[in-house]
N, C-alpha and C. Protein backbone atom coordinates (compact mmCIF):
# COMPACT_ATOMS: atom_id res chain seq x y z
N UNK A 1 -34.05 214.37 178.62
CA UNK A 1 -34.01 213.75 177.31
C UNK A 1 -33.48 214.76 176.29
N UNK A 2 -32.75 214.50 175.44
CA UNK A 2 -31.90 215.19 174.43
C UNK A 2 -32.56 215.27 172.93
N UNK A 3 -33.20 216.13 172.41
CA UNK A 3 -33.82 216.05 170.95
C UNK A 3 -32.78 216.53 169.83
N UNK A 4 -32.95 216.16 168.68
CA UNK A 4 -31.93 217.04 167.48
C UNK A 4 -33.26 217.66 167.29
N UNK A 5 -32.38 218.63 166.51
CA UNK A 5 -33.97 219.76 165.82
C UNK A 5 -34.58 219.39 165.32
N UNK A 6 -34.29 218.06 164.17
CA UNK A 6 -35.12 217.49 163.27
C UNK A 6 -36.36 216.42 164.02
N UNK A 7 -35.94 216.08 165.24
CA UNK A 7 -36.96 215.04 166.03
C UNK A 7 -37.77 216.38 166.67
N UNK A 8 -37.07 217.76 167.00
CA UNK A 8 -38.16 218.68 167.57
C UNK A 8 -39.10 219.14 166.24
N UNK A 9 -38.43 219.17 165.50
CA UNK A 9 -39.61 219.55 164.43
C UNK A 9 -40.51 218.64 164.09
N UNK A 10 -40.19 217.05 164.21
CA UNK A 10 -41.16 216.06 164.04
C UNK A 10 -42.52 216.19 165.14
N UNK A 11 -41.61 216.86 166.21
CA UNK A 11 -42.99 216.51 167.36
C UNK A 11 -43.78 217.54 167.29
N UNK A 12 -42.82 218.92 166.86
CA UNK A 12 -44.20 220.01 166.89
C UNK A 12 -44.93 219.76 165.30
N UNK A 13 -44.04 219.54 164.42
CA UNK A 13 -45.51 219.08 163.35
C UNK A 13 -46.55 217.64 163.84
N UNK A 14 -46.24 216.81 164.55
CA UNK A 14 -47.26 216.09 165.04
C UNK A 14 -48.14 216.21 165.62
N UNK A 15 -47.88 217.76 166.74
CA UNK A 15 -49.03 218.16 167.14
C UNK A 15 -49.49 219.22 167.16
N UNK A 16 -49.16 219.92 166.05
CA UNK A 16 -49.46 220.68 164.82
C UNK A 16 -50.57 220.06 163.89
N UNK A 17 -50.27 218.92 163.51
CA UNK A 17 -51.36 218.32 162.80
C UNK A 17 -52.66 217.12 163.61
N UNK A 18 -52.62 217.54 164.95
CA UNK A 18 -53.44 216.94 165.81
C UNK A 18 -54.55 218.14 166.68
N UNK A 19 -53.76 219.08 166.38
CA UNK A 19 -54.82 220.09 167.22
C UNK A 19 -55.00 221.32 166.54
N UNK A 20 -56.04 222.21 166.04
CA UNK A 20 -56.04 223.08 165.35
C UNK A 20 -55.64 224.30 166.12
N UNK A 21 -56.03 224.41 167.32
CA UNK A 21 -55.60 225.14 168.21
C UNK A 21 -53.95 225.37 168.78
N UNK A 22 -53.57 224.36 168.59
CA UNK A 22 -51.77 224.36 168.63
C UNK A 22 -51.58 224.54 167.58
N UNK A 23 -51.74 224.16 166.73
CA UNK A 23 -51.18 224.58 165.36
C UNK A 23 -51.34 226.35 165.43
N UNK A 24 -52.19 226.93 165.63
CA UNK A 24 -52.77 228.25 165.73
C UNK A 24 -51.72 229.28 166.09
N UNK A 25 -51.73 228.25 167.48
CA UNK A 25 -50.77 229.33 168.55
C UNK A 25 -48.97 228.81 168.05
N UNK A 26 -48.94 227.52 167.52
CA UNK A 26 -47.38 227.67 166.73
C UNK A 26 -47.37 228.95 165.59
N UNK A 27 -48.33 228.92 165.02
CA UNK A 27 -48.23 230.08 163.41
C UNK A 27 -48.07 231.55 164.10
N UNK A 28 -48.86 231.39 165.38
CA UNK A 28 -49.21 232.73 165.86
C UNK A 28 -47.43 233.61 166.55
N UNK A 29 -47.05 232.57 167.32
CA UNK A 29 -46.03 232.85 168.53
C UNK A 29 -45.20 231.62 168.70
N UNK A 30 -44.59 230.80 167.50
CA UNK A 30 -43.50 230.35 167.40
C UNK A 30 -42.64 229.76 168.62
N UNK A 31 -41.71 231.48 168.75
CA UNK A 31 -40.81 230.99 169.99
C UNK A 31 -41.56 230.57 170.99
N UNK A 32 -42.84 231.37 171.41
CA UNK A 32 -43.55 230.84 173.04
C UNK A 32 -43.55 229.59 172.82
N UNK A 33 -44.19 228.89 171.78
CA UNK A 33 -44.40 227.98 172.13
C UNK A 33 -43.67 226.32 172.19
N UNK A 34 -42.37 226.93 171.30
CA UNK A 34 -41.08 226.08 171.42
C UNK A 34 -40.56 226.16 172.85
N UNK A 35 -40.15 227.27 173.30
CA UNK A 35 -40.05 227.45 174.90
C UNK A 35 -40.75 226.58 175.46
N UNK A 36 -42.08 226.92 175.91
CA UNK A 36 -43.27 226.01 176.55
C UNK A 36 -42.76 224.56 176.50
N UNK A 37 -43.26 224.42 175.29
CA UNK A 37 -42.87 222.87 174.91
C UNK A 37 -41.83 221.95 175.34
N UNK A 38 -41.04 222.88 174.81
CA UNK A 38 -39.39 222.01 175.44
C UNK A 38 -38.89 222.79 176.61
N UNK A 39 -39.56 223.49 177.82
CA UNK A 39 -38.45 224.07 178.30
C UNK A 39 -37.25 224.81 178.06
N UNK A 40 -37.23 225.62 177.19
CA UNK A 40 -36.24 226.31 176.74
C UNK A 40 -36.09 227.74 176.83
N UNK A 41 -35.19 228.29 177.26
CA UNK A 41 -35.10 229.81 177.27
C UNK A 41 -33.95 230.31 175.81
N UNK A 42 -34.99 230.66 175.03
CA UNK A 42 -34.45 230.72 173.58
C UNK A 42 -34.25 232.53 173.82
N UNK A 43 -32.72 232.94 173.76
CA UNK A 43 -32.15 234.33 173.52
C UNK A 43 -32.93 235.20 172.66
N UNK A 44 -33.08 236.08 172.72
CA UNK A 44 -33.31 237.23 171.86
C UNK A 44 -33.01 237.51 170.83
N UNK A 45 -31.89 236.78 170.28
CA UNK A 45 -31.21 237.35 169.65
C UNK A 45 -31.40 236.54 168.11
N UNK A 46 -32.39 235.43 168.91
CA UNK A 46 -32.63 233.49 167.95
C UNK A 46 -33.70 234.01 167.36
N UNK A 47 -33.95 233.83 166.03
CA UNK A 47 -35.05 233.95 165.67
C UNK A 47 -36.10 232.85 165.78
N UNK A 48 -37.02 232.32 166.13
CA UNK A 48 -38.34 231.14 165.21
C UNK A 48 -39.24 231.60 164.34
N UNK A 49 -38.97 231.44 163.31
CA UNK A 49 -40.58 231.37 162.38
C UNK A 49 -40.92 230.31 161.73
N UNK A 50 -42.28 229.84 161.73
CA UNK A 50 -43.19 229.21 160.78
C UNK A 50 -43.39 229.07 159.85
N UNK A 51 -43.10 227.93 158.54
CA UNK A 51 -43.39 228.36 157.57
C UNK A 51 -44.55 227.40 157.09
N UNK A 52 -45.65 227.47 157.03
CA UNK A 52 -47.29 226.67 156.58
C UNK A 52 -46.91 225.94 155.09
N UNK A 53 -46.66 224.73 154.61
CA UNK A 53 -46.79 224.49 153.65
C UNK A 53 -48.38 224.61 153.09
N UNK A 54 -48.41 224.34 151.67
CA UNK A 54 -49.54 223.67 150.74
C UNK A 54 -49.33 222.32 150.20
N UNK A 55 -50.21 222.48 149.72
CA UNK A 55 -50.62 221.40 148.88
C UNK A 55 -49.61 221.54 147.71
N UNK A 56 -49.34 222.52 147.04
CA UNK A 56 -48.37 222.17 145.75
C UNK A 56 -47.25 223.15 145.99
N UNK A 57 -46.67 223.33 147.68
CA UNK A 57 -45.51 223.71 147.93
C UNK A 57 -45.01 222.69 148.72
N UNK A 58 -43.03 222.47 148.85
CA UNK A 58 -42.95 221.64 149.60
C UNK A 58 -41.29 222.25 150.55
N UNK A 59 -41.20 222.19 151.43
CA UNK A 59 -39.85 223.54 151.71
C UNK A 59 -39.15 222.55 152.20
N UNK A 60 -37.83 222.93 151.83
CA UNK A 60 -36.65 222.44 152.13
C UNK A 60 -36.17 223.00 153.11
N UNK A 61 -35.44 222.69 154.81
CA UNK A 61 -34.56 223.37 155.52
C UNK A 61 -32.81 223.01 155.07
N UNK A 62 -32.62 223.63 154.55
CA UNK A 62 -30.89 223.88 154.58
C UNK A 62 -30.21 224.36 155.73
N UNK A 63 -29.84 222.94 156.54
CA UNK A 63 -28.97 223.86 157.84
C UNK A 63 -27.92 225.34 157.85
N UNK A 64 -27.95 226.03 158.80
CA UNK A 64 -26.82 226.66 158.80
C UNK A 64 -25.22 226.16 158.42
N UNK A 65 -24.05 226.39 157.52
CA UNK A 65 -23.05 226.03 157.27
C UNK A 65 -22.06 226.84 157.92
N UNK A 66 -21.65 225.92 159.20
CA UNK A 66 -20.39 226.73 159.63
C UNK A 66 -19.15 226.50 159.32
N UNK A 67 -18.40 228.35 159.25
CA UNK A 67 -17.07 227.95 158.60
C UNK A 67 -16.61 226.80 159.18
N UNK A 68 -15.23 226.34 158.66
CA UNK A 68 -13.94 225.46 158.65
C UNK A 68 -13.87 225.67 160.10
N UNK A 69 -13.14 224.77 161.09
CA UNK A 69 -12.71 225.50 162.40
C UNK A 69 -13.66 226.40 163.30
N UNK A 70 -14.85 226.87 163.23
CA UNK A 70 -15.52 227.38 163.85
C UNK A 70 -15.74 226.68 165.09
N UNK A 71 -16.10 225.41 164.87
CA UNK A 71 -16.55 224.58 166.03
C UNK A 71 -15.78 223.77 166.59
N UNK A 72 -15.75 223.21 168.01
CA UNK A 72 -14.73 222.43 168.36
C UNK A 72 -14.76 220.80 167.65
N UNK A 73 -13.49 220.07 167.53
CA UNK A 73 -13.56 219.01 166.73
C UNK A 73 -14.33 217.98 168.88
N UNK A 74 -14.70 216.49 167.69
CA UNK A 74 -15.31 215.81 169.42
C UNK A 74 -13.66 216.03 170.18
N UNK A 75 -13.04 215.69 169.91
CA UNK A 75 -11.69 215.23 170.73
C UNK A 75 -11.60 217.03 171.81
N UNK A 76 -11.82 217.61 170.60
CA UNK A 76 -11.69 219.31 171.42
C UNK A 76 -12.64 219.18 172.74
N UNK A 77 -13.78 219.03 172.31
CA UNK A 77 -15.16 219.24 173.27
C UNK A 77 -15.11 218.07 174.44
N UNK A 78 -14.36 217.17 173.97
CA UNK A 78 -13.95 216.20 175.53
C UNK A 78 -12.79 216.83 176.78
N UNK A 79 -12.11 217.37 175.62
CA UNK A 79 -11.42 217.69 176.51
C UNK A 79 -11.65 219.11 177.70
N UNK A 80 -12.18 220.16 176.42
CA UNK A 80 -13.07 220.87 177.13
C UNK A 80 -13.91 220.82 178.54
N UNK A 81 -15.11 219.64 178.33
CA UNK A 81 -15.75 219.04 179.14
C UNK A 81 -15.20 218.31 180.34
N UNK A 82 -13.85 217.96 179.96
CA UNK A 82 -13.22 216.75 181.11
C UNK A 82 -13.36 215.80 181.09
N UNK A 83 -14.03 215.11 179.91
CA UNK A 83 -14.25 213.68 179.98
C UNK A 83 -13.25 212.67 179.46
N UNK A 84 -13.40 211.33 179.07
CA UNK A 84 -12.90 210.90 178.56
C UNK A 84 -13.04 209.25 179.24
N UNK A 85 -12.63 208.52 178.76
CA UNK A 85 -12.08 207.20 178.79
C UNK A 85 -10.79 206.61 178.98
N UNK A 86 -10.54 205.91 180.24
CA UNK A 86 -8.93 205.71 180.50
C UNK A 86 -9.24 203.78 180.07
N UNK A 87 -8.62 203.54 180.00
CA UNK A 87 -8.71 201.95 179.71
C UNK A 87 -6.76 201.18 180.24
N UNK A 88 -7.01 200.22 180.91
CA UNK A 88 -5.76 200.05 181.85
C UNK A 88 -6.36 198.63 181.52
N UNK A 89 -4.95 197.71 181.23
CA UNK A 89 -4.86 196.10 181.51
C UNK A 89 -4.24 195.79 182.46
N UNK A 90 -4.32 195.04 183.05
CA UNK A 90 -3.39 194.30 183.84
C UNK A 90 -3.66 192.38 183.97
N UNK A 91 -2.19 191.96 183.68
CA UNK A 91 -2.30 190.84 183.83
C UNK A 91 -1.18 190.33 184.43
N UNK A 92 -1.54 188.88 185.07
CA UNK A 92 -0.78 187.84 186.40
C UNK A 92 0.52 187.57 185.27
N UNK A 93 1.35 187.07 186.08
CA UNK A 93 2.82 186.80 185.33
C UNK A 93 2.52 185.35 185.04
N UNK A 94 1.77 184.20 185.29
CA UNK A 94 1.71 182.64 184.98
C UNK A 94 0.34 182.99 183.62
N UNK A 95 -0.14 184.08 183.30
CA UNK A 95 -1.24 184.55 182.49
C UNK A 95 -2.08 184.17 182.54
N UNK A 96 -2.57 183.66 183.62
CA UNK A 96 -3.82 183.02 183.95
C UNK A 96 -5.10 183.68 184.47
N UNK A 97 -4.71 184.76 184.68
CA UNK A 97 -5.46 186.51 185.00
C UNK A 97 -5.62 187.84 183.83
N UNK A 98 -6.55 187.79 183.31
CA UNK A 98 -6.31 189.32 183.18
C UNK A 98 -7.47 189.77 182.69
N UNK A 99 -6.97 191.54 182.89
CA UNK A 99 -8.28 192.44 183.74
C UNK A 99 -8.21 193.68 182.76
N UNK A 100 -9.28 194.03 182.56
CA UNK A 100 -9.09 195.49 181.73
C UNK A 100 -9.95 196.02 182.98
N UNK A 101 -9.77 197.55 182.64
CA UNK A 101 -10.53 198.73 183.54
C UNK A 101 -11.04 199.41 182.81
N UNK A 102 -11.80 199.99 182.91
CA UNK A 102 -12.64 200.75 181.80
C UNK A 102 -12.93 201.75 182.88
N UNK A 103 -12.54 203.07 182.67
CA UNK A 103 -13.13 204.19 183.65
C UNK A 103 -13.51 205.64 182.42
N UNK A 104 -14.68 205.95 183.03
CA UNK A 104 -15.43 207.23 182.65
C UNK A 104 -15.49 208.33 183.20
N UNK A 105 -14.97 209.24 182.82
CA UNK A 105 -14.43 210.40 184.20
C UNK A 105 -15.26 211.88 183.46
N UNK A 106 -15.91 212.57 184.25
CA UNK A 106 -16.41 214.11 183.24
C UNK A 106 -16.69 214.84 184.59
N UNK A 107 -16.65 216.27 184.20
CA UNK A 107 -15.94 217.18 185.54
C UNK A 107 -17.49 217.60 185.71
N UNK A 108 -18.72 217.36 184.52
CA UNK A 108 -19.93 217.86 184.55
C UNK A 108 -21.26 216.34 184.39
């Protein structure tokens, strides 16, 4: 199953606010327990930290902004990947037939 960060952050504040003891060990050790959680082998190099709201604080995450061109456009990353979509018609000469193909091809 595939999460965005924002659905992983929904689930660890959900059970963050269900167990005092997870909550504990999130404030305490972060990455362990994002690892744990999701299976993840998060680099060295990644930071995680915690930040505890209050009551009359409320924090904003501002994603990272990557330059222009940094990242591949989708069309780049298909091709990359090998995937793609071929789509083929074919139809009878009296037109009383016809057929599309729809094929899905990825090298992964």
């Amino acid at each position: 199953m595939e999460m965005t960060r924002g659905e992983m952050q929904d689930l660890l504040a959900k059970f963050s606010s269900g167990s005092e003891e997870y909550r504990q060990a999130l404030i305490d050790n972060p990455k362990e327990v994002v690892q744990k959680q999701f299976g993840l082998d998060i680099p060295s190099s990644v930071n995680v930290k915690v930040v505890e709201e209050s009551a009359s604080t409320i924090y904003i995450v501002v994603p990272h902004a990557v330059a222009e061109g940094a990242e591949l456009s989708d069309a780049d990353l298909e091709a990359v990947a090998g995937g793609g979509t071929k789509v083929k018609e074919a139809n009878c000469d009296d037109g009383t037939l016809s057929t599309v193909i729809s094929m899905e091809a990825s090298l992964f």
